[in-house]
PDB file of N, CA and C in Angstrom:
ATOM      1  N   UNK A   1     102.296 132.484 100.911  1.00  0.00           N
ATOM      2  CA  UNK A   1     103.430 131.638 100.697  1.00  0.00           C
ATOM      3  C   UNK A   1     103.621 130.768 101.936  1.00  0.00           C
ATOM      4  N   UNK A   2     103.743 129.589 101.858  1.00  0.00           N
ATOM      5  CA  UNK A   2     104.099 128.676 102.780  1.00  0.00           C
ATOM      6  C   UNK A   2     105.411 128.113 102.621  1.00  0.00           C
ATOM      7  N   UNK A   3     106.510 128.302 103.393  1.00  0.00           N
ATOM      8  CA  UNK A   3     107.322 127.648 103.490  1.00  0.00           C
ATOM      9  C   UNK A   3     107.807 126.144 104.020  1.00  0.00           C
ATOM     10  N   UNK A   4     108.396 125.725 103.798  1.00  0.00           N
ATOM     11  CA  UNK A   4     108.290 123.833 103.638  1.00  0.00           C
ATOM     12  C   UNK A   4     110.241 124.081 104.400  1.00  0.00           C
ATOM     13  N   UNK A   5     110.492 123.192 104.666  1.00  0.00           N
ATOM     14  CA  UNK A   5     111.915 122.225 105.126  1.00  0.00           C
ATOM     15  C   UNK A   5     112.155 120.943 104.301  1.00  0.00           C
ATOM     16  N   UNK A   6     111.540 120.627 103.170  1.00  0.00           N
ATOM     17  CA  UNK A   6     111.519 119.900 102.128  1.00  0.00           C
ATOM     18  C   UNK A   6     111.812 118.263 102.896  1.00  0.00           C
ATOM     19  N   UNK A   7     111.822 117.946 103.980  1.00  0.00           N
ATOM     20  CA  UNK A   7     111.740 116.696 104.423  1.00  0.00           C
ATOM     21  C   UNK A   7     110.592 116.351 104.469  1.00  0.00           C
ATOM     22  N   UNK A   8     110.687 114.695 104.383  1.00  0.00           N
ATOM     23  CA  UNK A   8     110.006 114.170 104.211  1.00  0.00           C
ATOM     24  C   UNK A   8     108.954 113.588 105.368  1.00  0.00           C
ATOM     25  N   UNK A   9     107.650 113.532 105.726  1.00  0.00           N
ATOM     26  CA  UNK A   9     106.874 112.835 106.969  1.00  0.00           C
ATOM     27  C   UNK A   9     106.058 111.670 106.306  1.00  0.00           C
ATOM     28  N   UNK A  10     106.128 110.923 106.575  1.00  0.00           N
ATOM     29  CA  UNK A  10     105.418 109.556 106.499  1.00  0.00           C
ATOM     30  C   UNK A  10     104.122 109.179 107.528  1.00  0.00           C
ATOM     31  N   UNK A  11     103.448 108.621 107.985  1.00  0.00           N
ATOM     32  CA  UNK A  11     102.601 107.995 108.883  1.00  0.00           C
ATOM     33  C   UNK A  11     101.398 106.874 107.970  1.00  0.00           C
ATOM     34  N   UNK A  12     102.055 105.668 109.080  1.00  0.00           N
ATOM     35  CA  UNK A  12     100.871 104.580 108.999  1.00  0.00           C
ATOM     36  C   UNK A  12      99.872 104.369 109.603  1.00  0.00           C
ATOM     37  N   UNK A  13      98.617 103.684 109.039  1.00  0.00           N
ATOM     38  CA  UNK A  13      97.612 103.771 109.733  1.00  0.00           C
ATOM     39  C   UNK A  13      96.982 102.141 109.662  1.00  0.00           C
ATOM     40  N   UNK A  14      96.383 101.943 110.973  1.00  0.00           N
ATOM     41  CA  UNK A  14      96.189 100.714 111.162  1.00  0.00           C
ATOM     42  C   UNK A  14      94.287 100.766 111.442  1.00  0.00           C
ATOM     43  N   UNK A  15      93.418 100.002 111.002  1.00  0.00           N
ATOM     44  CA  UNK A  15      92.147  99.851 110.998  1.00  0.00           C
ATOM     45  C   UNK A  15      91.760  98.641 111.420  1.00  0.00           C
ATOM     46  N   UNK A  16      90.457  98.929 112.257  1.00  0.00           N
ATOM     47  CA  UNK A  16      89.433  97.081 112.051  1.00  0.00           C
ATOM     48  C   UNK A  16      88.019  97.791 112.367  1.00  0.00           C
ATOM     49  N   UNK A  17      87.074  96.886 111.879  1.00  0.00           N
ATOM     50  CA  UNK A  17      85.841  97.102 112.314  1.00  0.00           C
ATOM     51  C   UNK A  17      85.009  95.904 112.977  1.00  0.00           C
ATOM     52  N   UNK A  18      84.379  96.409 114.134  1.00  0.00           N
ATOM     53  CA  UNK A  18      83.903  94.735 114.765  1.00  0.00           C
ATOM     54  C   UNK A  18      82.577  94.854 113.938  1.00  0.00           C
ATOM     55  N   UNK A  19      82.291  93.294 114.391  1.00  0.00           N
ATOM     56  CA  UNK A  19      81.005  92.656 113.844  1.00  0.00           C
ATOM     57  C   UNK A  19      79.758  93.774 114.177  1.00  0.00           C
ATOM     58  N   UNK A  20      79.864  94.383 115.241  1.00  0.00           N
ATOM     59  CA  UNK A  20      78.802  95.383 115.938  1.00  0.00           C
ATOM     60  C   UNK A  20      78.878  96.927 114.823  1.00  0.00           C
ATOM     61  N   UNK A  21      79.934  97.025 113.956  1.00  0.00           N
ATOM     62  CA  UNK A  21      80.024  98.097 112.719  1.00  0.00           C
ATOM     63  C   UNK A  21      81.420  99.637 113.540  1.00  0.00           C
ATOM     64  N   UNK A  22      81.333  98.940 115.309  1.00  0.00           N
ATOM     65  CA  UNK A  22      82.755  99.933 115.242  1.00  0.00           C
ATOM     66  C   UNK A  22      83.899  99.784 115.053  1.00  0.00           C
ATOM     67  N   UNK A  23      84.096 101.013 114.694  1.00  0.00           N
ATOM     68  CA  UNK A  23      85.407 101.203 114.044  1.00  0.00           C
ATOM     69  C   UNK A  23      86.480 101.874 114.535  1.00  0.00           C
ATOM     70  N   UNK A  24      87.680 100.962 115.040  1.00  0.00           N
ATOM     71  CA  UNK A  24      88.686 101.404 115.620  1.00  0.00           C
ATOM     72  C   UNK A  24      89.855 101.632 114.745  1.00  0.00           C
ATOM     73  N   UNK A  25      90.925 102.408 115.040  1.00  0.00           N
ATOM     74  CA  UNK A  25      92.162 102.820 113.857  1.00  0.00           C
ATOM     75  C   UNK A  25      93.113 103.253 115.052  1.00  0.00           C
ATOM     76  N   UNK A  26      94.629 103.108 114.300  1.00  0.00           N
ATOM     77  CA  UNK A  26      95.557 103.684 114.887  1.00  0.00           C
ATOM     78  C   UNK A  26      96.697 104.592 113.863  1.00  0.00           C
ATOM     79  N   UNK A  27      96.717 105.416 114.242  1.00  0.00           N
ATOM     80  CA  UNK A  27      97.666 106.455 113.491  1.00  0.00           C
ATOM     81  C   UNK A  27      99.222 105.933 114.183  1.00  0.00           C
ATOM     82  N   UNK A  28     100.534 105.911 113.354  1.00  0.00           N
ATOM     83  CA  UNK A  28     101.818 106.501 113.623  1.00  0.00           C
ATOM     84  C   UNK A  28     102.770 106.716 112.834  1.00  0.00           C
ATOM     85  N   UNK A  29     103.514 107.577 113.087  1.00  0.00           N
ATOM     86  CA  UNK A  29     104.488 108.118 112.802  1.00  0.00           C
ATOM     87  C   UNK A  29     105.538 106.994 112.652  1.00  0.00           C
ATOM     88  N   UNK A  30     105.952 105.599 113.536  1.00  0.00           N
ATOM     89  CA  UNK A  30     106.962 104.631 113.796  1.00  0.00           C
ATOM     90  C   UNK A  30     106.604 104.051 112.654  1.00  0.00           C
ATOM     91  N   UNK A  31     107.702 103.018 112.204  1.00  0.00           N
ATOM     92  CA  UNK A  31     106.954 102.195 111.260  1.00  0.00           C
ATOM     93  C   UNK A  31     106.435 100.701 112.002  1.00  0.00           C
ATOM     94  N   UNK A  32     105.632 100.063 111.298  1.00  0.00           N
ATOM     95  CA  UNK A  32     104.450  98.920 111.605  1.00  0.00           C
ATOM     96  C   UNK A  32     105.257  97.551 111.617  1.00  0.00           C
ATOM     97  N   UNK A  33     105.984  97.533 113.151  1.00  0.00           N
ATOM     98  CA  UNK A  33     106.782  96.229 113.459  1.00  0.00           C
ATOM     99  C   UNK A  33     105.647  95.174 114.200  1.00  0.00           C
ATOM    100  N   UNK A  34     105.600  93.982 114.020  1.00  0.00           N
ATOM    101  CA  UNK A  34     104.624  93.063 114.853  1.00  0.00           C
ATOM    102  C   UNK A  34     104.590  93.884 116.474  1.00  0.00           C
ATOM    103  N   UNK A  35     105.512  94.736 116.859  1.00  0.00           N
ATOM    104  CA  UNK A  35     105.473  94.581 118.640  1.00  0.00           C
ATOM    105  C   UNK A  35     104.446  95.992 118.029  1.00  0.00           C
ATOM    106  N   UNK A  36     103.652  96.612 117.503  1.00  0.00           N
ATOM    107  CA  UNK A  36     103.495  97.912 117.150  1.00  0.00           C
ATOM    108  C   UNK A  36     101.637  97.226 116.444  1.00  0.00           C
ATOM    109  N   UNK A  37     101.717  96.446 115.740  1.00  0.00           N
ATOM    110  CA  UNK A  37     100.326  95.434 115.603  1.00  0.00           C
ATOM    111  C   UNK A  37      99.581  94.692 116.712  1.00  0.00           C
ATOM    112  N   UNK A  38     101.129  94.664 117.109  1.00  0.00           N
ATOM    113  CA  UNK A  38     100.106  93.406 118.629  1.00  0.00           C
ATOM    114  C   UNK A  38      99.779  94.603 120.125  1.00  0.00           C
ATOM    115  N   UNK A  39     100.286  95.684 119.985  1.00  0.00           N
ATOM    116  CA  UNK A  39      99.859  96.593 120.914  1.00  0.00           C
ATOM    117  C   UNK A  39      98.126  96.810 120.130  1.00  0.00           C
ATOM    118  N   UNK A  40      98.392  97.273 119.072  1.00  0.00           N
ATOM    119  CA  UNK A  40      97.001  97.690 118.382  1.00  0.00           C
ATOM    120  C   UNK A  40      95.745  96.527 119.021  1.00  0.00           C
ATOM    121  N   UNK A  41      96.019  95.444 118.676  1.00  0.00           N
ATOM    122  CA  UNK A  41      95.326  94.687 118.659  1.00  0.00           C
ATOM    123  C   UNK A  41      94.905  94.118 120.211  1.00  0.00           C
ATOM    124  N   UNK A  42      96.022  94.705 121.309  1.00  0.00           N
ATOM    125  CA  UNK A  42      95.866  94.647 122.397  1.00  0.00           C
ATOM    126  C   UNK A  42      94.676  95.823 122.820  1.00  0.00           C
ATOM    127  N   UNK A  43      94.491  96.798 122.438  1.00  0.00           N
ATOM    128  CA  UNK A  43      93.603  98.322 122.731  1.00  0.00           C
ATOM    129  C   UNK A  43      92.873  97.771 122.225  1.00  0.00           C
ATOM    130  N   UNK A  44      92.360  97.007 120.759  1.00  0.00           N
ATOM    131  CA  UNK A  44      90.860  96.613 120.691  1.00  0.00           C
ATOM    132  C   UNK A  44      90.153  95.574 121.546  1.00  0.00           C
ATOM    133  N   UNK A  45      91.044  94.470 121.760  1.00  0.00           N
ATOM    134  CA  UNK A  45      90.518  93.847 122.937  1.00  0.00           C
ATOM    135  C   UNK A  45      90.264  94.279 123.888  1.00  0.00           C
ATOM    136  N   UNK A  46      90.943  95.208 124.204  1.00  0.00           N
ATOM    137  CA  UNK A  46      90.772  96.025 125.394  1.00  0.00           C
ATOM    138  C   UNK A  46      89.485  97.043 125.539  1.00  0.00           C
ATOM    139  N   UNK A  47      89.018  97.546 124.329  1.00  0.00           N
ATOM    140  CA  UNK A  47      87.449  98.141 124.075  1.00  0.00           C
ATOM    141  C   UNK A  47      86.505  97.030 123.846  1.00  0.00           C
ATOM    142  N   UNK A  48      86.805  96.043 123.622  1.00  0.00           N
ATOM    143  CA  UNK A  48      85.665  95.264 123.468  1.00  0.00           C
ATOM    144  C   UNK A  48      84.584  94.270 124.567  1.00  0.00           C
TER     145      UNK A  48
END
């Protein structure tokens, strides 16, 4: 038996793949405001 707290958890997930076939993603829990996309998109530039 597993017991539950019947609330609810959500999480979004954010993806891209470069031209080279890797593949970066971001998991969260927050919801997906532009300041929350443009960080994302700041870490792939930032691997690339």
């Amino acid at each position: 038996m597993v017991r539950r707290t019947g609330n609810r958890f959500s999480a979004n997930a954010m993806s891209a793949i470069s031209t080279r076939g890797r593949m970066c993603f971001m998991v969260s829990t927050e919801s997906l405001f532009a300041r929350a996309v443009c960080g994302f998109l700041a870490r792939i530039v930032g691997h690339v």
